[in-house]
C-alpha atoms as a PDB file:
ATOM      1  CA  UNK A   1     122.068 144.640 334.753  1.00  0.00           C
ATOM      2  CA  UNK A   2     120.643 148.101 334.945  1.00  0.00           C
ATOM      3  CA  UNK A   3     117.176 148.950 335.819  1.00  0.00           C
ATOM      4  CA  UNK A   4     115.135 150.612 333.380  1.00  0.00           C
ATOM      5  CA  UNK A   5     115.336 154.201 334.840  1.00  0.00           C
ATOM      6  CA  UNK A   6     119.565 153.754 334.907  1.00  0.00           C
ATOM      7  CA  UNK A   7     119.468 152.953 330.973  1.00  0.00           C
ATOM      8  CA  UNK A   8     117.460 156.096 330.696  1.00  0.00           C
ATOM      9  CA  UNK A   9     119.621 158.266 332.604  1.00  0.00           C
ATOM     10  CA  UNK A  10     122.578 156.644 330.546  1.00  0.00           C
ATOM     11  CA  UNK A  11     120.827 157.282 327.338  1.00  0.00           C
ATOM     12  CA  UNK A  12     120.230 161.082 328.496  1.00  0.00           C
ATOM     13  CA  UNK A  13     124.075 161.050 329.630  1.00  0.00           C
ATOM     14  CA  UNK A  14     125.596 159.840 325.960  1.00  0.00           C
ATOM     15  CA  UNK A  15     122.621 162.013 323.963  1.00  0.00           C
ATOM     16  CA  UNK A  16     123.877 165.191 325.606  1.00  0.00           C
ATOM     17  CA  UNK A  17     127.379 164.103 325.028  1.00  0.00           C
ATOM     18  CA  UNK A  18     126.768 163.782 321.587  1.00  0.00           C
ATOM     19  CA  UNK A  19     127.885 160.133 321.384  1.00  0.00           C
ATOM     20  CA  UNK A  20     125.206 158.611 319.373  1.00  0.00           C
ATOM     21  CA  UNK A  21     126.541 155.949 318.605  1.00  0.00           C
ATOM     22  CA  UNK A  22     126.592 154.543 322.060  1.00  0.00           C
ATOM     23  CA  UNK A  23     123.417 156.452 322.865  1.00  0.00           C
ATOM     24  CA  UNK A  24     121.235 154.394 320.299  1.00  0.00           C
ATOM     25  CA  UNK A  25     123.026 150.906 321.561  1.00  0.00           C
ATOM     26  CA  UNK A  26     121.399 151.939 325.052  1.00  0.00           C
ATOM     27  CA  UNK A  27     118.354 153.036 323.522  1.00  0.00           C
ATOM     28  CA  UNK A  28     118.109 149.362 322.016  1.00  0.00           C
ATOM     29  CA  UNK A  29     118.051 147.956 326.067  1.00  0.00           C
ATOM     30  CA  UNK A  30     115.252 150.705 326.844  1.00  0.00           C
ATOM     31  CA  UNK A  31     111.806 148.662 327.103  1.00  0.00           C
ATOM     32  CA  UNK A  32     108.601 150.591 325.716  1.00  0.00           C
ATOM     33  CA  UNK A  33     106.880 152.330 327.876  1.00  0.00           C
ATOM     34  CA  UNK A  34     102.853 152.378 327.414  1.00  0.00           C
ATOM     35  CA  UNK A  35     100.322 155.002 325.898  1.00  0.00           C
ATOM     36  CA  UNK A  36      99.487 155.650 329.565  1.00  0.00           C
ATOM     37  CA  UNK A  37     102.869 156.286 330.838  1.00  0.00           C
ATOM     38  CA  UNK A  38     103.826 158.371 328.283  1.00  0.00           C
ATOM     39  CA  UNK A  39     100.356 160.368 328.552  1.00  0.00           C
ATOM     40  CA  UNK A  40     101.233 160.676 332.351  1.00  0.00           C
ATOM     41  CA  UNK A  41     105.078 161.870 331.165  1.00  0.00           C
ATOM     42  CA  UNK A  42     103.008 164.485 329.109  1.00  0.00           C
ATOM     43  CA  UNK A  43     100.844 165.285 331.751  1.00  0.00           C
ATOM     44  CA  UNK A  44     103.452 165.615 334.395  1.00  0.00           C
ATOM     45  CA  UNK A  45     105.601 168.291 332.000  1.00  0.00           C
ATOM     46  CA  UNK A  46     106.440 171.664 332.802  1.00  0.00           C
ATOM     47  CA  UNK A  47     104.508 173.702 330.927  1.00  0.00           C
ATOM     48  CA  UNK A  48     106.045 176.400 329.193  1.00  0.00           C
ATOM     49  CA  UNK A  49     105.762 180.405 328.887  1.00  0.00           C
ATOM     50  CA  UNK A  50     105.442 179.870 325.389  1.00  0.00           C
ATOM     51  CA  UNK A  51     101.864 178.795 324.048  1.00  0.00           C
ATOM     52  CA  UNK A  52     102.686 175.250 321.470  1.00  0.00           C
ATOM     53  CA  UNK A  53     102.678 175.964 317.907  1.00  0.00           C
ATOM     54  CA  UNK A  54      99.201 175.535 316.305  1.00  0.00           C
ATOM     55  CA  UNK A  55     100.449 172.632 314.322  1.00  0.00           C
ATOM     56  CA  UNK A  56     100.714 170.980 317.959  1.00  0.00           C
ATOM     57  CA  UNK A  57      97.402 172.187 319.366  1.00  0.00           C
ATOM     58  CA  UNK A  58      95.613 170.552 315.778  1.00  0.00           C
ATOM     59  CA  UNK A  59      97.323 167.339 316.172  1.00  0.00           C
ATOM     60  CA  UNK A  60      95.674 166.981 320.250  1.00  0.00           C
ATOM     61  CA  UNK A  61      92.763 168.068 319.124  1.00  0.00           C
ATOM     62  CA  UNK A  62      92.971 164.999 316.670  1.00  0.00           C
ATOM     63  CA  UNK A  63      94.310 163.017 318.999  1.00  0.00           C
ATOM     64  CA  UNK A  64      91.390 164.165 321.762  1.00  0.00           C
ATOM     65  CA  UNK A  65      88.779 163.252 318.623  1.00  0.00           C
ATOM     66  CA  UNK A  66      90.147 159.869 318.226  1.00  0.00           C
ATOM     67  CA  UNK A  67      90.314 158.753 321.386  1.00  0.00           C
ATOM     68  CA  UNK A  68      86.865 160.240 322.487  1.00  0.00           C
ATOM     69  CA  UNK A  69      85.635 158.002 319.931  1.00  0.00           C
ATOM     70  CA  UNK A  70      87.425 155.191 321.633  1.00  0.00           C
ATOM     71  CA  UNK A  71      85.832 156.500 324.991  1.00  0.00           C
ATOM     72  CA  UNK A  72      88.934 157.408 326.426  1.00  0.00           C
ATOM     73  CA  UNK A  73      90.794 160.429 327.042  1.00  0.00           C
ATOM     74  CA  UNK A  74      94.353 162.040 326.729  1.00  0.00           C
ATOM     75  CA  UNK A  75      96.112 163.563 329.682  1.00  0.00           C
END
């Protein structure tokens, strides 16, 4: 059995191949990750030299709104 990070790297290998197919039977294997992980996956990103669409920008803002409600925070 592969670990976790294996069927990832085998999902990324198939996607990039274009075999879909075999990419979304891997995908199926893939546990969920949590808000938190992906938040740190976020967090941890590159940033780019291109500013994020304003579309992008409105929906953290929302996001930053709903969760300071929720006393927590994003990122």
């Amino acid at each position: 059995m592969k670990t976790q990070e294996e069927l990832r790297a085998e999902y990324d290998r198939l996607f990039e191949a274009e075999d879909y197919a075999a990419a979304g039977k891997v995908l199926d294997l893939i546990e969920p990750i949590s808000d938190e992980e992906w938040l740190q996956i976020f967090a941890d990103a590159p940033e780019t030299d291109e500013p994020p669409p304003e579309w992008v920008r409105e929906r953290s803002r929302e996001l930053d709104a709903v969760l300071a409600k929720r006393g927590r925070r994003a990122g």
